[in-house]
C-alpha atoms as a PDB file:
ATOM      1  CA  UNK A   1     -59.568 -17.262   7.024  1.00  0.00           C
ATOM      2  CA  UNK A   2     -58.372 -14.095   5.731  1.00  0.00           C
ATOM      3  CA  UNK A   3     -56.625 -13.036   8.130  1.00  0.00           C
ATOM      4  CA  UNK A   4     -54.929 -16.350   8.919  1.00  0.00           C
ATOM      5  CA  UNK A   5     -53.557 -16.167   5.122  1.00  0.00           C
ATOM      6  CA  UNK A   6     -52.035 -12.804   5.856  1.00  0.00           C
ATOM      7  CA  UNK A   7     -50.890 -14.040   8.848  1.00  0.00           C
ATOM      8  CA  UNK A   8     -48.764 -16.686   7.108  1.00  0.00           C
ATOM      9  CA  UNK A   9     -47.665 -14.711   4.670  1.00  0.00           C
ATOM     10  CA  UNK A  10     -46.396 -12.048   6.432  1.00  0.00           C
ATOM     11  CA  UNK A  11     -44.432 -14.807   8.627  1.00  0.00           C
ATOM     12  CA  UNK A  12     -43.028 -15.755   5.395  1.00  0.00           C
ATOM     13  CA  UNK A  13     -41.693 -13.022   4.632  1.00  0.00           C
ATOM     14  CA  UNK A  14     -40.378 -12.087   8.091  1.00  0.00           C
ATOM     15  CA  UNK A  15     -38.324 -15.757   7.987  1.00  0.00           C
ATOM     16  CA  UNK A  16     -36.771 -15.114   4.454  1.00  0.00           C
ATOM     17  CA  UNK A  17     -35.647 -11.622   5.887  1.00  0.00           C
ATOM     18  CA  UNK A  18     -34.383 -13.245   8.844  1.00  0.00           C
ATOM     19  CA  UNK A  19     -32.566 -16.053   6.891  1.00  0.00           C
ATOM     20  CA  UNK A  20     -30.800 -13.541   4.520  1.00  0.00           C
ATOM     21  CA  UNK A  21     -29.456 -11.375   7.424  1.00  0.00           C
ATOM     22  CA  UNK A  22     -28.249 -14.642   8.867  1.00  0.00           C
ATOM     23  CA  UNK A  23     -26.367 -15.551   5.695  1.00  0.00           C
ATOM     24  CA  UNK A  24     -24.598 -11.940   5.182  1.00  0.00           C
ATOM     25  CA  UNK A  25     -23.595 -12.114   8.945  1.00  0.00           C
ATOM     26  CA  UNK A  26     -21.760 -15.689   8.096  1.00  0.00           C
ATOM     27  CA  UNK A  27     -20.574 -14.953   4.823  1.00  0.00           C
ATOM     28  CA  UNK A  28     -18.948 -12.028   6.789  1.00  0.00           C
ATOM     29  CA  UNK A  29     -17.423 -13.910   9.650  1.00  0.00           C
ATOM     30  CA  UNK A  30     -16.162 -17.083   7.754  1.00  0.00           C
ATOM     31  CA  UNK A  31     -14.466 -14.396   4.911  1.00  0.00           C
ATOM     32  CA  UNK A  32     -16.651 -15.299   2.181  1.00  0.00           C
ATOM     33  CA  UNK A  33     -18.529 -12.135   1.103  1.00  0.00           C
ATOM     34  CA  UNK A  34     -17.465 -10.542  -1.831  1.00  0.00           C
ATOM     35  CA  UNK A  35     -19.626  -7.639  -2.482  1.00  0.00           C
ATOM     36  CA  UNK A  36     -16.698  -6.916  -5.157  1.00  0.00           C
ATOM     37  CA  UNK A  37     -16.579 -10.314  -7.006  1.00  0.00           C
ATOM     38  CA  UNK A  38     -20.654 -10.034  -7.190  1.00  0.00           C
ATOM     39  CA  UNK A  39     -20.247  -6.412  -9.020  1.00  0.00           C
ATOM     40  CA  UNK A  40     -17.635  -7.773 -10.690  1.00  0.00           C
ATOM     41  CA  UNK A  41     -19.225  -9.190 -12.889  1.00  0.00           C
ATOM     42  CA  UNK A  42     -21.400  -6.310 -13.927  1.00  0.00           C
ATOM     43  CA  UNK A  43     -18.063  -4.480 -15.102  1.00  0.00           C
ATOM     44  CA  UNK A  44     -15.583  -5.368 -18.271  1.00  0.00           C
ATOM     45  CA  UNK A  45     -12.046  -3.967 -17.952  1.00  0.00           C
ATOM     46  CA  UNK A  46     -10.539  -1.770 -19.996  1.00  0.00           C
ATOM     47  CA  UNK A  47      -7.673  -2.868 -21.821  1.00  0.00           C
ATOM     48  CA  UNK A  48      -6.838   0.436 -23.303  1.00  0.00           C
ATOM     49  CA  UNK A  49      -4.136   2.861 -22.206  1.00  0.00           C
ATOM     50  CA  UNK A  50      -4.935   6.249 -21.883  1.00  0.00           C
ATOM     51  CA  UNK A  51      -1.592   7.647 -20.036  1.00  0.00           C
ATOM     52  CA  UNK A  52       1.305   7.089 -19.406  1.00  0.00           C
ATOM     53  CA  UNK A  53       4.002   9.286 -18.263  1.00  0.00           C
ATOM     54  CA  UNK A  54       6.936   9.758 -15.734  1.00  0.00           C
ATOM     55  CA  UNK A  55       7.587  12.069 -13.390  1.00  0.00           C
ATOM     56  CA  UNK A  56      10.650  12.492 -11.394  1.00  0.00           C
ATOM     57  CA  UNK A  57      10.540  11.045  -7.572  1.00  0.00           C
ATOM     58  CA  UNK A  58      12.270  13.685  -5.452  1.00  0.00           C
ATOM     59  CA  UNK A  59       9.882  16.822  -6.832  1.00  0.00           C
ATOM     60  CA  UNK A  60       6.391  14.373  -4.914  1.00  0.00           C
ATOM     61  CA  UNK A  61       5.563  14.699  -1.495  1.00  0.00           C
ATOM     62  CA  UNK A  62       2.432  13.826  -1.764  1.00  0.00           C
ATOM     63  CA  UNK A  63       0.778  11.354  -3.894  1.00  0.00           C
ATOM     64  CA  UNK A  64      -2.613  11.115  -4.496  1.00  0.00           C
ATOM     65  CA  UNK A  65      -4.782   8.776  -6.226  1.00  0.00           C
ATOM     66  CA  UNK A  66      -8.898   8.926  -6.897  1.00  0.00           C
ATOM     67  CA  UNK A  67     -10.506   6.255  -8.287  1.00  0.00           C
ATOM     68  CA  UNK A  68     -13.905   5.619  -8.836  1.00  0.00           C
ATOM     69  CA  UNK A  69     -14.280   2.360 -10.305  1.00  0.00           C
ATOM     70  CA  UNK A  70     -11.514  -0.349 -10.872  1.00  0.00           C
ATOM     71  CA  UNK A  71      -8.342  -1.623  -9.301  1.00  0.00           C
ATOM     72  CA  UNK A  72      -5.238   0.688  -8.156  1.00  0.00           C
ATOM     73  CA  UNK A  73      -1.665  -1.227  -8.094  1.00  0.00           C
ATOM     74  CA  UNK A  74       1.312  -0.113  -6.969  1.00  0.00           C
ATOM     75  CA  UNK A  75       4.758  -1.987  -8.521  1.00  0.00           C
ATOM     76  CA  UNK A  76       8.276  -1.627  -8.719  1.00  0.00           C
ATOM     77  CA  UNK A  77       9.776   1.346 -10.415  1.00  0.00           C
ATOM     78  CA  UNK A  78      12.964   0.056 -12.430  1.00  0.00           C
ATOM     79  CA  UNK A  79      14.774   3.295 -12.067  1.00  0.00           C
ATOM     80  CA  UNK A  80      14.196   6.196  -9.643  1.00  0.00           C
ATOM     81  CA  UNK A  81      10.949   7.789 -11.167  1.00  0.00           C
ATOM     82  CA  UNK A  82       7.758   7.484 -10.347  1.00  0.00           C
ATOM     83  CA  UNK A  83       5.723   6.184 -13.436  1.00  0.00           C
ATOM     84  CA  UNK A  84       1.407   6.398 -14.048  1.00  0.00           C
ATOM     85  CA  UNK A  85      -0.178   4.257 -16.391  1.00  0.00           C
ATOM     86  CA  UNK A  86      -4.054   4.713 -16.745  1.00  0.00           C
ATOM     87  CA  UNK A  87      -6.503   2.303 -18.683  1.00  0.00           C
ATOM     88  CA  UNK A  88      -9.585   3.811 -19.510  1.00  0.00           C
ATOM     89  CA  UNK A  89     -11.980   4.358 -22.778  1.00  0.00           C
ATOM     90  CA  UNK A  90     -12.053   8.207 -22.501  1.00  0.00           C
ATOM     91  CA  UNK A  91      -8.431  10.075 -22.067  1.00  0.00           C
ATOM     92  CA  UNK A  92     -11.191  13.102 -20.543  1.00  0.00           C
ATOM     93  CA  UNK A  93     -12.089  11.290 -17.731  1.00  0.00           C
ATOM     94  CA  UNK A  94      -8.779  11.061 -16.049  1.00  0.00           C
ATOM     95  CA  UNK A  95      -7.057  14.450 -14.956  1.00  0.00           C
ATOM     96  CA  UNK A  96      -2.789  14.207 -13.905  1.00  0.00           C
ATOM     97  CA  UNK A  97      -1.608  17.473 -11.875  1.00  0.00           C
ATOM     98  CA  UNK A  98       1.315  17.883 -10.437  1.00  0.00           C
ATOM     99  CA  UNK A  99       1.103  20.708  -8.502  1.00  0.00           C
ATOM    100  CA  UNK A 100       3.336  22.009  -5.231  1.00  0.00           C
ATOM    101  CA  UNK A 101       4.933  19.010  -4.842  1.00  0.00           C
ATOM    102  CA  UNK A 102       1.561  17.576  -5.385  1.00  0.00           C
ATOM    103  CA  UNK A 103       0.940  14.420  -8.095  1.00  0.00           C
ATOM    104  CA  UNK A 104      -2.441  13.978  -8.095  1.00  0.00           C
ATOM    105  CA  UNK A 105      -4.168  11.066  -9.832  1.00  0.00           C
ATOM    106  CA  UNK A 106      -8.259  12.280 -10.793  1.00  0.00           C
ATOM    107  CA  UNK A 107     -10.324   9.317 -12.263  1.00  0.00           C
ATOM    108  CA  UNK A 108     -13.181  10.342  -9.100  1.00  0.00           C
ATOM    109  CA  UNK A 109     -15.592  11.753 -11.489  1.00  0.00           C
ATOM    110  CA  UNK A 110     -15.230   8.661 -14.153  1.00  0.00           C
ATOM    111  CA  UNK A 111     -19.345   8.533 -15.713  1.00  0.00           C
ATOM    112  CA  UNK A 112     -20.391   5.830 -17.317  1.00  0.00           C
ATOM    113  CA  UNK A 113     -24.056   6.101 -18.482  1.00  0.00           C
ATOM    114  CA  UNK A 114     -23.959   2.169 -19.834  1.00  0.00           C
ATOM    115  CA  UNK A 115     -23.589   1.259 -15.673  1.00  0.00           C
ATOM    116  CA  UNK A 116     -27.339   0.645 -15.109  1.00  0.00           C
ATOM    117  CA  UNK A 117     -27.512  -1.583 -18.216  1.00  0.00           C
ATOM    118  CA  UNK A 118     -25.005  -3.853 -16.730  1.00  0.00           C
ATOM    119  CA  UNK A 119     -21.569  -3.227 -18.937  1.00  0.00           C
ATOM    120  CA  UNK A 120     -19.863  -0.493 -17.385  1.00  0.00           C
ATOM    121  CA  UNK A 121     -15.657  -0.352 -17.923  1.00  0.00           C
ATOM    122  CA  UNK A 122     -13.432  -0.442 -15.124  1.00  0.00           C
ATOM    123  CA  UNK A 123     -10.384   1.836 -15.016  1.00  0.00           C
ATOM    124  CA  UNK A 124      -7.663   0.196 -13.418  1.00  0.00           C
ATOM    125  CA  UNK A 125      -4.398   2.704 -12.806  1.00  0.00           C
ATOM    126  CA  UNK A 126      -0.829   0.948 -12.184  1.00  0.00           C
ATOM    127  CA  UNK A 127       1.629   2.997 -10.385  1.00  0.00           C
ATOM    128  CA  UNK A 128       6.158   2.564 -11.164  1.00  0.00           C
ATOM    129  CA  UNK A 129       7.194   3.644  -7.683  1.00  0.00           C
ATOM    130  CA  UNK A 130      10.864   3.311  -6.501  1.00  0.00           C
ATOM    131  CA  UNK A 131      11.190   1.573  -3.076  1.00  0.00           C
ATOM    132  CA  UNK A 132      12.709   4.468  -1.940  1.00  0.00           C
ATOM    133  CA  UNK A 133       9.735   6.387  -1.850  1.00  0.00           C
ATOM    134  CA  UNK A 134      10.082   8.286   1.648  1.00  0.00           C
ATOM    135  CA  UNK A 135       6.799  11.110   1.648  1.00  0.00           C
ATOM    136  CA  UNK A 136       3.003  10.240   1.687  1.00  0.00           C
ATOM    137  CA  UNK A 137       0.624   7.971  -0.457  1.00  0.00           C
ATOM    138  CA  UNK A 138      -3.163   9.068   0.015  1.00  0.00           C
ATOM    139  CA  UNK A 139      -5.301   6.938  -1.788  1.00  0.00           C
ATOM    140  CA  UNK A 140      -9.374   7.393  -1.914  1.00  0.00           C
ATOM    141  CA  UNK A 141     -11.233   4.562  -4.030  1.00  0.00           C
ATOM    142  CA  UNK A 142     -14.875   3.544  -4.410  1.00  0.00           C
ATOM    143  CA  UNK A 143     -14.808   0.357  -6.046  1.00  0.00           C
ATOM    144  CA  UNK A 144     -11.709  -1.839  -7.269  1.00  0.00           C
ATOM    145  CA  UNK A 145      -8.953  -3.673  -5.279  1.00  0.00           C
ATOM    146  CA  UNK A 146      -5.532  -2.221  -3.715  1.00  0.00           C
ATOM    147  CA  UNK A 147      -2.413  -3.539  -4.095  1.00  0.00           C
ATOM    148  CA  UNK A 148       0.578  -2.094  -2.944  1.00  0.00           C
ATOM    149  CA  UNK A 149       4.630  -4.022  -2.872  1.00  0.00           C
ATOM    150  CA  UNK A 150       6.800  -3.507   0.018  1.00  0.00           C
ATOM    151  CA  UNK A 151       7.077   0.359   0.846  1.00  0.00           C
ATOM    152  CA  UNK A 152       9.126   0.261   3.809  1.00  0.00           C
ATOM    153  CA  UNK A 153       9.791   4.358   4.057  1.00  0.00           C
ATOM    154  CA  UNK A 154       6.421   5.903   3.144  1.00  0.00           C
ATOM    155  CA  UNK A 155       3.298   7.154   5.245  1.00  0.00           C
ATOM    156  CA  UNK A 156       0.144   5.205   3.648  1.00  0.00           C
ATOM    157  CA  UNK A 157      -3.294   6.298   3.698  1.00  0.00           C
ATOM    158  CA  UNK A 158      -6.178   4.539   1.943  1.00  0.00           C
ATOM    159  CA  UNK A 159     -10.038   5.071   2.206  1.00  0.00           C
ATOM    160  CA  UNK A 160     -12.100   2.339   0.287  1.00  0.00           C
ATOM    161  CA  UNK A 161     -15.177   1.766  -0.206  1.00  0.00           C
ATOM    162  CA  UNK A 162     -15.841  -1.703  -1.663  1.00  0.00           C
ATOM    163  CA  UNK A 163     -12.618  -4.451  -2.646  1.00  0.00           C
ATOM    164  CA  UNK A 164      -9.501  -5.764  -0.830  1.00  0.00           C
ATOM    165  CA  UNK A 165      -6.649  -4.172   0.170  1.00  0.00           C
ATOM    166  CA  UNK A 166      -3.291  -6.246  -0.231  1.00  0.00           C
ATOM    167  CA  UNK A 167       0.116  -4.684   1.217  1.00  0.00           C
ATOM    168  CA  UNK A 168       3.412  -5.537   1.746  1.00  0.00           C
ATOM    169  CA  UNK A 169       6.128  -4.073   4.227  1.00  0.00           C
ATOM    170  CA  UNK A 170       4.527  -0.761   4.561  1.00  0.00           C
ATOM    171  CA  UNK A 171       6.292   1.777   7.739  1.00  0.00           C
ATOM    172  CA  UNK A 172       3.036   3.763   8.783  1.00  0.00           C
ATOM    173  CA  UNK A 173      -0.797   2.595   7.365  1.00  0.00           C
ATOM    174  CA  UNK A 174      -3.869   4.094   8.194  1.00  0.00           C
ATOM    175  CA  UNK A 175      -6.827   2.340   6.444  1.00  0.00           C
ATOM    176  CA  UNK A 176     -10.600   2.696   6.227  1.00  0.00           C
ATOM    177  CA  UNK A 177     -12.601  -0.056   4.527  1.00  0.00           C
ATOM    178  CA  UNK A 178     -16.332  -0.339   4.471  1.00  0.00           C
ATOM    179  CA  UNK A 179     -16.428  -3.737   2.481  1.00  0.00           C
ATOM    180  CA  UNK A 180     -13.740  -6.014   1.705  1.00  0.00           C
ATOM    181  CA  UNK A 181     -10.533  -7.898   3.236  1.00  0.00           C
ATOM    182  CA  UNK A 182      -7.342  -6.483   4.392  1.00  0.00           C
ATOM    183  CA  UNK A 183      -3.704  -8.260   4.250  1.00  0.00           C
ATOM    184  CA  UNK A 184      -0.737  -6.919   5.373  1.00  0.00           C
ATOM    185  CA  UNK A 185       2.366  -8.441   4.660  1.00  0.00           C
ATOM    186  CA  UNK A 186       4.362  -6.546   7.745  1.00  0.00           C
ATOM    187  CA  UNK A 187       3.940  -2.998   9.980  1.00  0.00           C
ATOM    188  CA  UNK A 188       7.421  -1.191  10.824  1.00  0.00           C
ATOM    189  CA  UNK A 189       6.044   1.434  12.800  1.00  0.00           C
ATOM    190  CA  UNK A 190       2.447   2.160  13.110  1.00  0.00           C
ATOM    191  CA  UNK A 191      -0.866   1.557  11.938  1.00  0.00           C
ATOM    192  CA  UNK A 192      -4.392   2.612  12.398  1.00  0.00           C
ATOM    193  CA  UNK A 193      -6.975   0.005  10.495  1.00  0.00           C
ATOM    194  CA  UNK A 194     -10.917   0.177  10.713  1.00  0.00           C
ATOM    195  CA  UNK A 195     -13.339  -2.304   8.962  1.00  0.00           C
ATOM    196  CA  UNK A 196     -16.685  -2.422   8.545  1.00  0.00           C
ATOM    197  CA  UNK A 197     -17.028  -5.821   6.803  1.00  0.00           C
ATOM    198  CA  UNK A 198     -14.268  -8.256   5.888  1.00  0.00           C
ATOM    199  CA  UNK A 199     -11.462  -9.934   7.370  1.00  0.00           C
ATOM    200  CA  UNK A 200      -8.018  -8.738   8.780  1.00  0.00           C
ATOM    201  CA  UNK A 201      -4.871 -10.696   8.444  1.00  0.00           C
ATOM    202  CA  UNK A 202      -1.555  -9.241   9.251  1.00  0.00           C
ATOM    203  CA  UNK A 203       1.987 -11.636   8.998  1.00  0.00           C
ATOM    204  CA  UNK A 204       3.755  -9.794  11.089  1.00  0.00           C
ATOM    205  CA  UNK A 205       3.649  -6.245  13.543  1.00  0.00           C
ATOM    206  CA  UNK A 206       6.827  -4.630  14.735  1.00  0.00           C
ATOM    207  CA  UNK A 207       5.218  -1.286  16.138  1.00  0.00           C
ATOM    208  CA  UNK A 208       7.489   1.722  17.670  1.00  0.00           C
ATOM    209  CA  UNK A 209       4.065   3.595  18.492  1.00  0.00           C
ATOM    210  CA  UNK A 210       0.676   3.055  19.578  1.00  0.00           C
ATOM    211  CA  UNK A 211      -1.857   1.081  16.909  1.00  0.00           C
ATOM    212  CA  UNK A 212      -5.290   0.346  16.919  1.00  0.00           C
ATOM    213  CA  UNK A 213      -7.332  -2.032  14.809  1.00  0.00           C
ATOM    214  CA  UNK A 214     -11.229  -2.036  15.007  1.00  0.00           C
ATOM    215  CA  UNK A 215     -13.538  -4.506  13.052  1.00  0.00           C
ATOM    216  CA  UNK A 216     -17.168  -4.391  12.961  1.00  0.00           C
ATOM    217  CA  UNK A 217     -17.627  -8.234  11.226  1.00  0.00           C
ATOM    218  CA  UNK A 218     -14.847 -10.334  10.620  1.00  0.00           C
ATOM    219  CA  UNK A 219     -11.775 -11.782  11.545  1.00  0.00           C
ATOM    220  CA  UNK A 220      -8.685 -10.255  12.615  1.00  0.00           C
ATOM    221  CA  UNK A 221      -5.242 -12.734  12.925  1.00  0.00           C
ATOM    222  CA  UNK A 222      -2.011 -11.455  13.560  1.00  0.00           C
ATOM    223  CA  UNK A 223       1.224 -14.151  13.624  1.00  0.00           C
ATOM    224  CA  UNK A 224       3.752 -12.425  15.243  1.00  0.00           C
ATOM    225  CA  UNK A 225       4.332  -9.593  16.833  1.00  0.00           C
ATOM    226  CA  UNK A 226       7.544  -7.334  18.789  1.00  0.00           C
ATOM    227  CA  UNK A 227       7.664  -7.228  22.543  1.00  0.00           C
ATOM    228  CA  UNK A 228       3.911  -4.933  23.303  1.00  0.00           C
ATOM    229  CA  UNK A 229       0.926  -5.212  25.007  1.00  0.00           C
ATOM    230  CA  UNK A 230      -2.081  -6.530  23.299  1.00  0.00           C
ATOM    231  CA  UNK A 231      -5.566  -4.623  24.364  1.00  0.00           C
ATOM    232  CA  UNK A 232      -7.736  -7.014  22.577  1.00  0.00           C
ATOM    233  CA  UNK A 233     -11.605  -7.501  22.983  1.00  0.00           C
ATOM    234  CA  UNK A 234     -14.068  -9.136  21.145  1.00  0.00           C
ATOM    235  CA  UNK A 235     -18.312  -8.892  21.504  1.00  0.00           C
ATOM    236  CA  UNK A 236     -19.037 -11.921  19.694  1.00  0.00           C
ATOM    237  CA  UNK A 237     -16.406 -14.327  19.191  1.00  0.00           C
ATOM    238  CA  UNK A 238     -13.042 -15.720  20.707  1.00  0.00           C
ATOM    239  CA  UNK A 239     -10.099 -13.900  22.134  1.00  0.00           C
ATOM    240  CA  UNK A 240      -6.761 -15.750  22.035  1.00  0.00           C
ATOM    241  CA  UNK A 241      -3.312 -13.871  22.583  1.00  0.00           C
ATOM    242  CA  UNK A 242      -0.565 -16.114  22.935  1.00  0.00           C
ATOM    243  CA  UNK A 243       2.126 -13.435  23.332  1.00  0.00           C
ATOM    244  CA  UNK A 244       1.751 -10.325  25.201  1.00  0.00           C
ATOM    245  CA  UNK A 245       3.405  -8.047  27.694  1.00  0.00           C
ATOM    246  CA  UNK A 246       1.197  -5.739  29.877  1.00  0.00           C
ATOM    247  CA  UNK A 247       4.203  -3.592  31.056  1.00  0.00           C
ATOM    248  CA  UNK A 248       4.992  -2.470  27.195  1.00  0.00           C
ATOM    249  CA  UNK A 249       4.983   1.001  26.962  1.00  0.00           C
ATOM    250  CA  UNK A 250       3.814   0.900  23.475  1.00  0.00           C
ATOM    251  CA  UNK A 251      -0.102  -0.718  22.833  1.00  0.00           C
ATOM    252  CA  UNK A 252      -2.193  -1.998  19.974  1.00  0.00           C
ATOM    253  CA  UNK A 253      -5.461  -1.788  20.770  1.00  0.00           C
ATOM    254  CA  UNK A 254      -7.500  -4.529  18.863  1.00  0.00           C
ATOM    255  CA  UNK A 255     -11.209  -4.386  19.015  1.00  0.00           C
ATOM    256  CA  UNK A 256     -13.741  -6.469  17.260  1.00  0.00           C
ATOM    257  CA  UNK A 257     -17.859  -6.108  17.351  1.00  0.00           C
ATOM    258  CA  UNK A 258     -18.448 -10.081  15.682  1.00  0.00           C
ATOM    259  CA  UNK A 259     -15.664 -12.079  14.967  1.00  0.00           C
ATOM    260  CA  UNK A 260     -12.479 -13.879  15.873  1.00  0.00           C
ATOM    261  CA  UNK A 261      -9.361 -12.363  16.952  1.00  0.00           C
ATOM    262  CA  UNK A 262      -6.253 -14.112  17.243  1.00  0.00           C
ATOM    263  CA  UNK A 263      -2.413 -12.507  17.613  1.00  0.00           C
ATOM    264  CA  UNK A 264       0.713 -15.151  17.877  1.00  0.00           C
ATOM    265  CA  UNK A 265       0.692 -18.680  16.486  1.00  0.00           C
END
């Protein structure tokens, strides 16, 4: 009799664990898991500014932002200089450098001992930038969201670890996401996009070089794209290209372990 009660409740067990892996794997397909929005509530942002200051546009070539816990947004500069705006409840934790052309944005090694008692800040840091910006953006965040207008000149590069990831025209985007979504408004000229968890939606592709995009669980959808070839392939899910052309010399390779992908309308 024992036995038979271990028995059972080991099965128990087993199914619950089975159930919940079930769950994650369909909150990941059908775009519903928000590893952010749960943490999100955990964290209380900071509503107080602890920089803000200009910097002229045509002495950065590189800018560099890293965050480790709240949202990053890019917006509109009104004139022709880049400006940085940092909320945060310790001016100590954020370092500014510019530095051989370099601006870099430090908020990486933000500490907040109140994090395991449930009422940590986040930091969120708003970027001015002109349209015009022509040189690279190299972003590397660990929790927050990423939001960047229409950048139709500069060479994009974000690394995130948890939260979505919202851009618009962008000319050359390289992205790795463990956990969250991805939206694109348009490509101009290349991309390379890999996601662990969350879907993949992109309006509209106009490539001039070869592009890959590679999804471990979710969706990817694509409306429209320019006259290419589509190398698309899917483990677990359906494949549906509407428009392609095979003798394109320029590819986007589209691969997908579990979940949908679908390019054209």
């Amino acid at each position: 009799m024992k036995n038979n009660g271990l028995i059972i409740t080991l099965i128990i067990i087993l199914s619950i664990l089975i159930f919940g892996l079930v769950m994650l794997l369909v909150f990941c397909l059908n775009g519903n898991f928000r590893l952010l929005n749960v943490f999100g509530r955990l964290g209380t942002k900071s509503e107080n500014v602890i920089f803000d200051e200009t910097y002229e546009m045509d002495l950065v070539n590189n800018l560099m932002i890293l965050s480790n816990a709240g949202d990053i947004e890019f917006k509109e500069s009104m004139d022709k200089d880049i400006h940085i705006v940092a909320y945060g409840e310790k001016p100590e934790d954020l370092k500014v450098t510019l530095d051989n052309n370099e601006l870099k944005v430090d908020y990486s090694e933000y500490t907040n001992n109140k994090v395991f008692s449930f009422n940590f800040y986040t930091n969120d840091i708003i970027v001015y930038i002109p349209k015009e910006y022509s040189k690279e953006i190299n972003i590397n965040s660990k929790y927050g969201d990423c939001k960047i207008l229409d950048l139709e000149k500069a060479i994009i590069n974000i690394n995130q670890d948890c939260g979505d990831i919202e851009l618009g025209k962008v000319k050359d985007i390289t992205i790795d996401s463990k956990y969250g979504d991805i939206k694109i408004d348009e490509v101009l000229n290349k991309c390379t996009i890999e996601s662990n968890c969350g879907d993949i939606k992109i309006n509209k592709i106009e490539i001039k070089e070869d592009s890959s995009i590679k999804s471990d669980f979710g969706d990817i959808k694509i409306s429209k794209t320019n006259d290419i070839y589509v190398d698309a392939k899917t483990d677990l899910g359906e494949n549906k290209v509407s428009t392609n052309n095979r003798h394109s010399e320029i590819t986007l390779k589209i691969k997908n372990d579990c979940g949908d992908i679908k390019v054209g309308d």
